[in-house]
Protein backbone atom coordinates (compact mmCIF):
# COMPACT_ATOMS: atom_id res chain seq x y z
CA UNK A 1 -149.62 -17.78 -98.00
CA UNK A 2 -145.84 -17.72 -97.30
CA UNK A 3 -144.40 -18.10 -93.59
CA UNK A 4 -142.96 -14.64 -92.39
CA UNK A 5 -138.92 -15.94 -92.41
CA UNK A 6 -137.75 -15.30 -88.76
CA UNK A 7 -134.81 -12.50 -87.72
CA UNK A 8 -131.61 -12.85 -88.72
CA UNK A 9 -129.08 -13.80 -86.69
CA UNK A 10 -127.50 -12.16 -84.28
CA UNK A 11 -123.79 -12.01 -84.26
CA UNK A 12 -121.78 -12.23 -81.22
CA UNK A 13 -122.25 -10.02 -78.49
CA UNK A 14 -120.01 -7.05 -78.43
CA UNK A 15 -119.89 -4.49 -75.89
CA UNK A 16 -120.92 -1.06 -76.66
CA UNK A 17 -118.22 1.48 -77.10
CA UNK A 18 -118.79 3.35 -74.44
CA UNK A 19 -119.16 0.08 -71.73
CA UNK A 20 -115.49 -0.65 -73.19
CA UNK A 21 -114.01 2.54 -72.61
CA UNK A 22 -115.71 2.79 -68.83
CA UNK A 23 -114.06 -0.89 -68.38
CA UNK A 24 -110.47 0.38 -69.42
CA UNK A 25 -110.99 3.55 -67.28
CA UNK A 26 -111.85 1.33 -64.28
CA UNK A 27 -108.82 -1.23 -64.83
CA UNK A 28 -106.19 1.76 -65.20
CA UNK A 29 -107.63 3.25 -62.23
CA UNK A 30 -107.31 0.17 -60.22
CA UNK A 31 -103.20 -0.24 -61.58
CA UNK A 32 -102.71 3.46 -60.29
CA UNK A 33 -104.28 2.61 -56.82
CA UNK A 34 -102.50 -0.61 -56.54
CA UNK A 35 -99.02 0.93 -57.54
CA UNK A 36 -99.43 4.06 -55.60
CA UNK A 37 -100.21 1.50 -52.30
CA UNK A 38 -97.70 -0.83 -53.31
CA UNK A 39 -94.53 1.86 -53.77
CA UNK A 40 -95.61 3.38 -50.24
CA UNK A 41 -95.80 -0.04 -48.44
CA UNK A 42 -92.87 -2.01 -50.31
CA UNK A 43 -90.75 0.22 -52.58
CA UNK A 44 -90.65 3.49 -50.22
CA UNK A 45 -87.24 3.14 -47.66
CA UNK A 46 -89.81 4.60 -45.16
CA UNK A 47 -90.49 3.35 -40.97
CA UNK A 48 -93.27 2.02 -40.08
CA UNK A 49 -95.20 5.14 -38.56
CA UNK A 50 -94.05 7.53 -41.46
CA UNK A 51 -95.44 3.99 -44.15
CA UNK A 52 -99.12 4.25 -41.93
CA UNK A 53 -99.15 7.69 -41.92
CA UNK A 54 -98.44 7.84 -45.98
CA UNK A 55 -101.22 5.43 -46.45
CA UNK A 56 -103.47 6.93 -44.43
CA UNK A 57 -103.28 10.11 -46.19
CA UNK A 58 -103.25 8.94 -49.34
CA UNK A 59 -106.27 6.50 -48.15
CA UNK A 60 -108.27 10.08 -47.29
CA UNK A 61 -107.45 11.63 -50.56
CA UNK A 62 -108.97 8.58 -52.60
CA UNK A 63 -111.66 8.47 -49.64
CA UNK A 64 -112.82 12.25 -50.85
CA UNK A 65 -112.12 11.41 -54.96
CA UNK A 66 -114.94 8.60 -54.30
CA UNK A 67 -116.86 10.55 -51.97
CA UNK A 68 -116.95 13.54 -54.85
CA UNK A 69 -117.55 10.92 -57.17
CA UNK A 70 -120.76 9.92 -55.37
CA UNK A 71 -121.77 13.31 -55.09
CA UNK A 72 -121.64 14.21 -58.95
CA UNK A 73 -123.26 10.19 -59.70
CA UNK A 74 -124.82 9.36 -56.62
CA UNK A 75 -123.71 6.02 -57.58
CA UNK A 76 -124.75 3.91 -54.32
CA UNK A 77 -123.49 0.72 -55.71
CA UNK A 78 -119.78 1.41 -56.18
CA UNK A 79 -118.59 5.02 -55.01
CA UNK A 80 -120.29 5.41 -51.71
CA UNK A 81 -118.94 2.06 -50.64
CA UNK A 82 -115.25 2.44 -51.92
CA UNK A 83 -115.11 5.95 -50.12
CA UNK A 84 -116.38 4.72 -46.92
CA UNK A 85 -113.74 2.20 -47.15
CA UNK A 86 -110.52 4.45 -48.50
CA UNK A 87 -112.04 6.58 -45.46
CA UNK A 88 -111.86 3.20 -42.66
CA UNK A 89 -108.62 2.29 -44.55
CA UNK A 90 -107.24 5.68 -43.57
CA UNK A 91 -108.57 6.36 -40.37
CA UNK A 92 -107.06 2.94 -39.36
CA UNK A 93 -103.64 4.13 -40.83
CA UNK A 94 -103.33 7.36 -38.93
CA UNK A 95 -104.38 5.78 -35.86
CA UNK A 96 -101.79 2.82 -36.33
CA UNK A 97 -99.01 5.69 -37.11
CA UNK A 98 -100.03 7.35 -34.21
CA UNK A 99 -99.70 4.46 -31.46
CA UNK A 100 -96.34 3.19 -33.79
CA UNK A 101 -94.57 6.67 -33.78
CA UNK A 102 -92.22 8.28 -31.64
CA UNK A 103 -94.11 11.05 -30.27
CA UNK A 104 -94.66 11.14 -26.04
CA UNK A 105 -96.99 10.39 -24.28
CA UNK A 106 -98.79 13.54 -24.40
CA UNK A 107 -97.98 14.43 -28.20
CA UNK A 108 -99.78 10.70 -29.18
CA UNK A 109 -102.73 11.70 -26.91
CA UNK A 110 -103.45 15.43 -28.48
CA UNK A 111 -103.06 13.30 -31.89
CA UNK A 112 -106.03 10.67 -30.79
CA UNK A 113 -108.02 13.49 -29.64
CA UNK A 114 -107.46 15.40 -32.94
CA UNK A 115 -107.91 12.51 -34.97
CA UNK A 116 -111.30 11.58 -33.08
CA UNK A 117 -112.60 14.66 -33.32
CA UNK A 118 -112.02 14.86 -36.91
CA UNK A 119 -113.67 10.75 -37.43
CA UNK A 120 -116.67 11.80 -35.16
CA UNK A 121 -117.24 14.96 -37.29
CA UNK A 122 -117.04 12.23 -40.50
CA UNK A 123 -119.32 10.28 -38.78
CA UNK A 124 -122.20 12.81 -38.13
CA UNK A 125 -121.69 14.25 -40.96
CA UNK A 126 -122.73 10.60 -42.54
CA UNK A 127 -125.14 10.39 -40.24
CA UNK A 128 -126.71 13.58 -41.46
CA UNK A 129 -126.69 12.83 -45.46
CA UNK A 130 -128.39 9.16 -44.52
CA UNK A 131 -131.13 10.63 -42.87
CA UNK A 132 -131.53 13.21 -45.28
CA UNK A 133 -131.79 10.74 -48.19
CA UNK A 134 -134.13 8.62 -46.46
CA UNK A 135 -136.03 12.10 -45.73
CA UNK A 136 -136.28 12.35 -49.63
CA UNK A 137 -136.84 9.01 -50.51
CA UNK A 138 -139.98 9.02 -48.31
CA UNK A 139 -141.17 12.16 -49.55
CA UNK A 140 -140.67 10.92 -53.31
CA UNK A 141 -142.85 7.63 -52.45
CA UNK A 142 -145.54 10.12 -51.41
CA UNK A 143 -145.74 11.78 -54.71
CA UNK A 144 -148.61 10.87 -56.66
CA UNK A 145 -147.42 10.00 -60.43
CA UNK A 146 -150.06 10.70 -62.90
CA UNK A 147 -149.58 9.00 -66.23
């Protein structure tokens, strides 16, 4: 009796389509964040308040994309963590336009409270979804699986 031969082999390992087209997706999406940062902070003839306050809004905007983004893929790995941080990196901005802009006294201290009120909301509202998830994740472990 003959030995069985043995698999062929394998050629080199090529990414899948799709896990090449995902890769290129994430790289132009990184440019377009990087140029969109870079033109306010180096290429924009702005001051300093009106360069914190650009970034800062355009920090929120990405902060919500990625927040969305979780939502639809509830991808806990990469968009939960990049929208909690476009949401610090704005938060800090507006803050740092605030105390670096020409406003009085009084017109910088309705902005903090504003501001506050609108991170505190943020923050329960995090709050909220993290103790709902860990609501449902307990609940799921109860579940009996039957085979």
């Amino acid at each position: 009796m003959e030995p069985t031969p043995g698999p062929a082999p394998r050629g080199p390992l090529v990414p899948n389509l799709s896990t090449t087209v995902l890769l290129a997706m994430a790289a132009i999406g990184i440019v377009v964040l990087a140029s969109i940062f870079a033109f306010i902070l180096f290429v924009a003839i702005l001051r300093v308040d009106e360069r914190l306050w650009w970034t800062g809004l355009a920090s929120m905007i990405f902060a919500l994309a990625f927040y969305l983004l979780f939502a639809a893929t509830h991808d806990r790995k990469l968009a939960r963590p990049l929208a909690g941080g476009f949401f610090v990196i704005g938060a800090g901005s507006f803050y740092g336009s605030i105390f670096t802009g020409g406003a009085s006294d009084v017109g910088k201290l309705l902005y903090l409270i504003l501001l506050s009120v609108l991170v505190v909301i943020v923050l329960a509202a995090i709050f909220v979804m993290a103790r709902d998830a860990e609501r449902d994740a307990i609940r799921k472990a109860q579940r009996k699986h039957i085979p």
